[in-house]
C-alpha atoms as a PDB file:
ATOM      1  CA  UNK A   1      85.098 103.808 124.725  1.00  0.00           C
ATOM      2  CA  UNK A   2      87.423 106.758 123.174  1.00  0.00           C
ATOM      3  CA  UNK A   3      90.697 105.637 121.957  1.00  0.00           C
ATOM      4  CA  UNK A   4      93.379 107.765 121.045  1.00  0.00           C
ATOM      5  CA  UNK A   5      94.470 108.089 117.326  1.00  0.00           C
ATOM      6  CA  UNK A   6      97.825 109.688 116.800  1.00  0.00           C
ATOM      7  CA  UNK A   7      97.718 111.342 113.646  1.00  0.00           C
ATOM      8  CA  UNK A   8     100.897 112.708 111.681  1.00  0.00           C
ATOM      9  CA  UNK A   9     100.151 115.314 108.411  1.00  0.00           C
ATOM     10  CA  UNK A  10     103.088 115.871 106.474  1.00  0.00           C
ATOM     11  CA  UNK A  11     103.364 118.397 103.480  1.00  0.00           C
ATOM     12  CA  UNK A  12     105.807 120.567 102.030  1.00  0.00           C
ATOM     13  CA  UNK A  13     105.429 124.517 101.779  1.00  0.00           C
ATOM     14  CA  UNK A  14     104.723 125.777  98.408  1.00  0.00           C
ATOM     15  CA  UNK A  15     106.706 128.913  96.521  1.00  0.00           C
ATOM     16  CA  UNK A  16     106.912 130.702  99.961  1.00  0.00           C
ATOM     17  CA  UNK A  17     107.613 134.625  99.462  1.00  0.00           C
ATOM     18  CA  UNK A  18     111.010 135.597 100.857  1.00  0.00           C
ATOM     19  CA  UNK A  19     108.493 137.413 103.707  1.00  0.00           C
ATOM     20  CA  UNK A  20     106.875 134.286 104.656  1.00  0.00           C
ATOM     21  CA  UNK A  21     110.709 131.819 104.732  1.00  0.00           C
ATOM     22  CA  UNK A  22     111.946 135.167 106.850  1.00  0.00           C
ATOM     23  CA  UNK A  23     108.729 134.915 109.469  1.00  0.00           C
ATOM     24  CA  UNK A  24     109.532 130.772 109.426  1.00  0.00           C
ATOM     25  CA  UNK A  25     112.558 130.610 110.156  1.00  0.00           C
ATOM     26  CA  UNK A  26     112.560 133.367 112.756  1.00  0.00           C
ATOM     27  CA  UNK A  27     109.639 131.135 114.747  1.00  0.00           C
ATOM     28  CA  UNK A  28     111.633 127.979 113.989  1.00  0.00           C
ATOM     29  CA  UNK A  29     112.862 127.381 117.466  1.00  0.00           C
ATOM     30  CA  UNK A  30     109.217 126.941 118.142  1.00  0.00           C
ATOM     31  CA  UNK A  31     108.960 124.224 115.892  1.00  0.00           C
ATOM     32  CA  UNK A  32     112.028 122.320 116.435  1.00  0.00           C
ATOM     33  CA  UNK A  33     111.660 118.474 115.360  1.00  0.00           C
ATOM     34  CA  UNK A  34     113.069 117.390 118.600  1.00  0.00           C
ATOM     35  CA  UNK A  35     110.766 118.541 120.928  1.00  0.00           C
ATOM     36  CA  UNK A  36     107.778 117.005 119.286  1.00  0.00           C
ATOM     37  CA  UNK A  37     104.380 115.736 120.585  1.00  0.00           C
ATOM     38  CA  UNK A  38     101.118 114.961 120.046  1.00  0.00           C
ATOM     39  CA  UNK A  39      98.311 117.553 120.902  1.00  0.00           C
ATOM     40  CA  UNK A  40      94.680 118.118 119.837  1.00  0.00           C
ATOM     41  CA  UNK A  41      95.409 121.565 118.200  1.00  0.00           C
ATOM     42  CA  UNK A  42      98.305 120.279 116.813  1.00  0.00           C
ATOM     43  CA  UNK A  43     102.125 120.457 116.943  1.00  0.00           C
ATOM     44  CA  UNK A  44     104.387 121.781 114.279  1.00  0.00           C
ATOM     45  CA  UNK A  45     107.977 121.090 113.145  1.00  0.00           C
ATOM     46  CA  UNK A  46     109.507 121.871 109.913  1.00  0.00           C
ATOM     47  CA  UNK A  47     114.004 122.421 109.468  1.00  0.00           C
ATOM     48  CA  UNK A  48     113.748 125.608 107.263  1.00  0.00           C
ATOM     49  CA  UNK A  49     115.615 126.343 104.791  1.00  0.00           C
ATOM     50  CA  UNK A  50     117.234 123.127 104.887  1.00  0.00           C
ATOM     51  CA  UNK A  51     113.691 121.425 103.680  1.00  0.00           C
ATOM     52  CA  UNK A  52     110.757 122.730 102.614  1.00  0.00           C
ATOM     53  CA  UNK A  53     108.597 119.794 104.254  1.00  0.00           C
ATOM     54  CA  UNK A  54     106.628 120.193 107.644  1.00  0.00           C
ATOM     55  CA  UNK A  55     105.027 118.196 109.891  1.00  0.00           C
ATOM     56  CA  UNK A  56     101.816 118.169 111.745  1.00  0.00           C
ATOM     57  CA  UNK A  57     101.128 115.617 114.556  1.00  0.00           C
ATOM     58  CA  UNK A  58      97.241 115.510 116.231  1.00  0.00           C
ATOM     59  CA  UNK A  59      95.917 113.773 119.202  1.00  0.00           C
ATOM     60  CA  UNK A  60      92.553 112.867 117.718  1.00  0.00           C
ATOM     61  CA  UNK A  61      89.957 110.857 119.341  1.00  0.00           C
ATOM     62  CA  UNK A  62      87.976 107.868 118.219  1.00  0.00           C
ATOM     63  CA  UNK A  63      85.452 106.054 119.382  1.00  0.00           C
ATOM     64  CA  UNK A  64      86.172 102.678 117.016  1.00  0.00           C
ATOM     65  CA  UNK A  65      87.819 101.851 113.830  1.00  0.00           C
ATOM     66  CA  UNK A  66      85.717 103.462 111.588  1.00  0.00           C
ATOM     67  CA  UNK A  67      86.419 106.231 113.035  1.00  0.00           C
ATOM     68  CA  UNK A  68      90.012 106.745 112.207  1.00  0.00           C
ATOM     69  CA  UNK A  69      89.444 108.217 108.634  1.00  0.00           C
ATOM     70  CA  UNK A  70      87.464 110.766 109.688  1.00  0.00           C
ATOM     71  CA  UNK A  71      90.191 111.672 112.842  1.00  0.00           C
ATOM     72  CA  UNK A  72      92.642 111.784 109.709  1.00  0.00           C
ATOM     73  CA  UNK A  73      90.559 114.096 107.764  1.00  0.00           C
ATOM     74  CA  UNK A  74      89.868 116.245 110.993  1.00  0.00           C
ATOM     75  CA  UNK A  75      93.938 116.673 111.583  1.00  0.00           C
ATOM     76  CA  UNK A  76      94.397 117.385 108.010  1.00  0.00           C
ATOM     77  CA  UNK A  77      91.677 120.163 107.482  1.00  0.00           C
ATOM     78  CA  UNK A  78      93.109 121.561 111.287  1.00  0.00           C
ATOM     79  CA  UNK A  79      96.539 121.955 109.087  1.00  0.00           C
ATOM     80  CA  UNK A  80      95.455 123.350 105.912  1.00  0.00           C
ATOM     81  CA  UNK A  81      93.460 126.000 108.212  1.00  0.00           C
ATOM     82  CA  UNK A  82      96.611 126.822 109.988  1.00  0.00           C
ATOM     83  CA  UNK A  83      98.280 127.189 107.030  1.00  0.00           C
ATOM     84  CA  UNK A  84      95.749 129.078 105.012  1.00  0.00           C
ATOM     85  CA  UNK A  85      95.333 131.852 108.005  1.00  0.00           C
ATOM     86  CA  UNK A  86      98.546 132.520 107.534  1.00  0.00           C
ATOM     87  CA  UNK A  87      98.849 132.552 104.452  1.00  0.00           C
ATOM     88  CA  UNK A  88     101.529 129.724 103.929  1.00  0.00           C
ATOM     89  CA  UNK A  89     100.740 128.341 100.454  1.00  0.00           C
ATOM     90  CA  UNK A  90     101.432 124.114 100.803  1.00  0.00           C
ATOM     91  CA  UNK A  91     101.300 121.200  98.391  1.00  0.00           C
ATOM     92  CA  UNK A  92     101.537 117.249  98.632  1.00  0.00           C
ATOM     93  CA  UNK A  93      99.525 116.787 101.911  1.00  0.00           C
ATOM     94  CA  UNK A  94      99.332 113.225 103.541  1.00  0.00           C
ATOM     95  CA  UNK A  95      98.432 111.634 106.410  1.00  0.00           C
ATOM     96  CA  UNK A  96      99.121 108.629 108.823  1.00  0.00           C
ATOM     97  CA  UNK A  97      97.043 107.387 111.599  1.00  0.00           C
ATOM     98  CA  UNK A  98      97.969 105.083 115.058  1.00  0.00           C
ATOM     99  CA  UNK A  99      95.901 103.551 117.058  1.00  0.00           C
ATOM    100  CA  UNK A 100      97.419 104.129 120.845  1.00  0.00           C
ATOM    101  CA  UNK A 101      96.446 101.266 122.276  1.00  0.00           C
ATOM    102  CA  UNK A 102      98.056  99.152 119.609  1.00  0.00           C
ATOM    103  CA  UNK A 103     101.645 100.367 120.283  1.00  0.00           C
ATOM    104  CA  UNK A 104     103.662  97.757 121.622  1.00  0.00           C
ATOM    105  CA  UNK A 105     104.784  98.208 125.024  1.00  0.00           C
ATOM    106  CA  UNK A 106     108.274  98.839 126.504  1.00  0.00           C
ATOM    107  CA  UNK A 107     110.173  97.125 129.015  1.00  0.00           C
ATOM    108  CA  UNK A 108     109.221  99.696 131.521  1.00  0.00           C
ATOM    109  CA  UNK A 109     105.801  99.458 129.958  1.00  0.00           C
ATOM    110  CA  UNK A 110     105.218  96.058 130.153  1.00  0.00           C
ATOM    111  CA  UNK A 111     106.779  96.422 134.414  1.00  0.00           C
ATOM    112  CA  UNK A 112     104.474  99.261 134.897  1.00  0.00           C
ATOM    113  CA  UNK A 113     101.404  97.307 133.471  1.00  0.00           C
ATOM    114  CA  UNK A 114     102.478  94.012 135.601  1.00  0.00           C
ATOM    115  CA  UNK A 115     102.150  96.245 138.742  1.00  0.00           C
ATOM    116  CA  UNK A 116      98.589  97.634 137.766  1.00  0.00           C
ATOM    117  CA  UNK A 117      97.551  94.024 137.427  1.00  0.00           C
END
């Protein structure tokens, strides 16, 4: 069975040319923090020039635990290649991992899972 591992890659940009910030914060509205979610490709968000940290959340897929490492190493090399092709020079990559399924449930949750039952 697949689960879903949310995966969250956070960095900060590194000696950015005054080209690159320019392009950044120009596509910024793109990449607003508060209209984030979780995708396979991968969704941006970074608060230029405020910050000089971004973050990179994945909708990876694994099919048990051991698995999970590899879905973090998968969502990290998809952000370093994003990066890289566009030439965006970043330092201080990590990564966290959650396991879908293991998310507590809600209120509404917890009603909507009574009714399934």
């Amino acid at each position: 069975m697949s689960r879903t591992i949310r995966v969250t890659v956070r960095g900060s940009f590194d000696n950015l040319t005054d080209t690159q910030l320019a392009e950044l914060v120009a596509a910024q509205g793109a990449h607003d923090f508060l209209h984030t979610q979780y995708t396979p490709e991968g969704h941006l968000t970074y608060d230029l020039p405020a910050r000089p940290f971004f973050t990179f959340r994945f909708a990876e897929q694994a099919t048990d635990e051991a698995d999970i490492p590899q879905a973090a190493a998968r969502a990290e090399a998809k952000a370093t290649a994003w990066m890289a092709e566009r030439g965006y020079p970043v330092k201080k990559l990590t990564s966290q991992t959650v396991d879908v399924a293991e998310i507590p449930l809600g209120k509404r949750g917890k009603r909507e899972a009574a009714r399934k039952d």
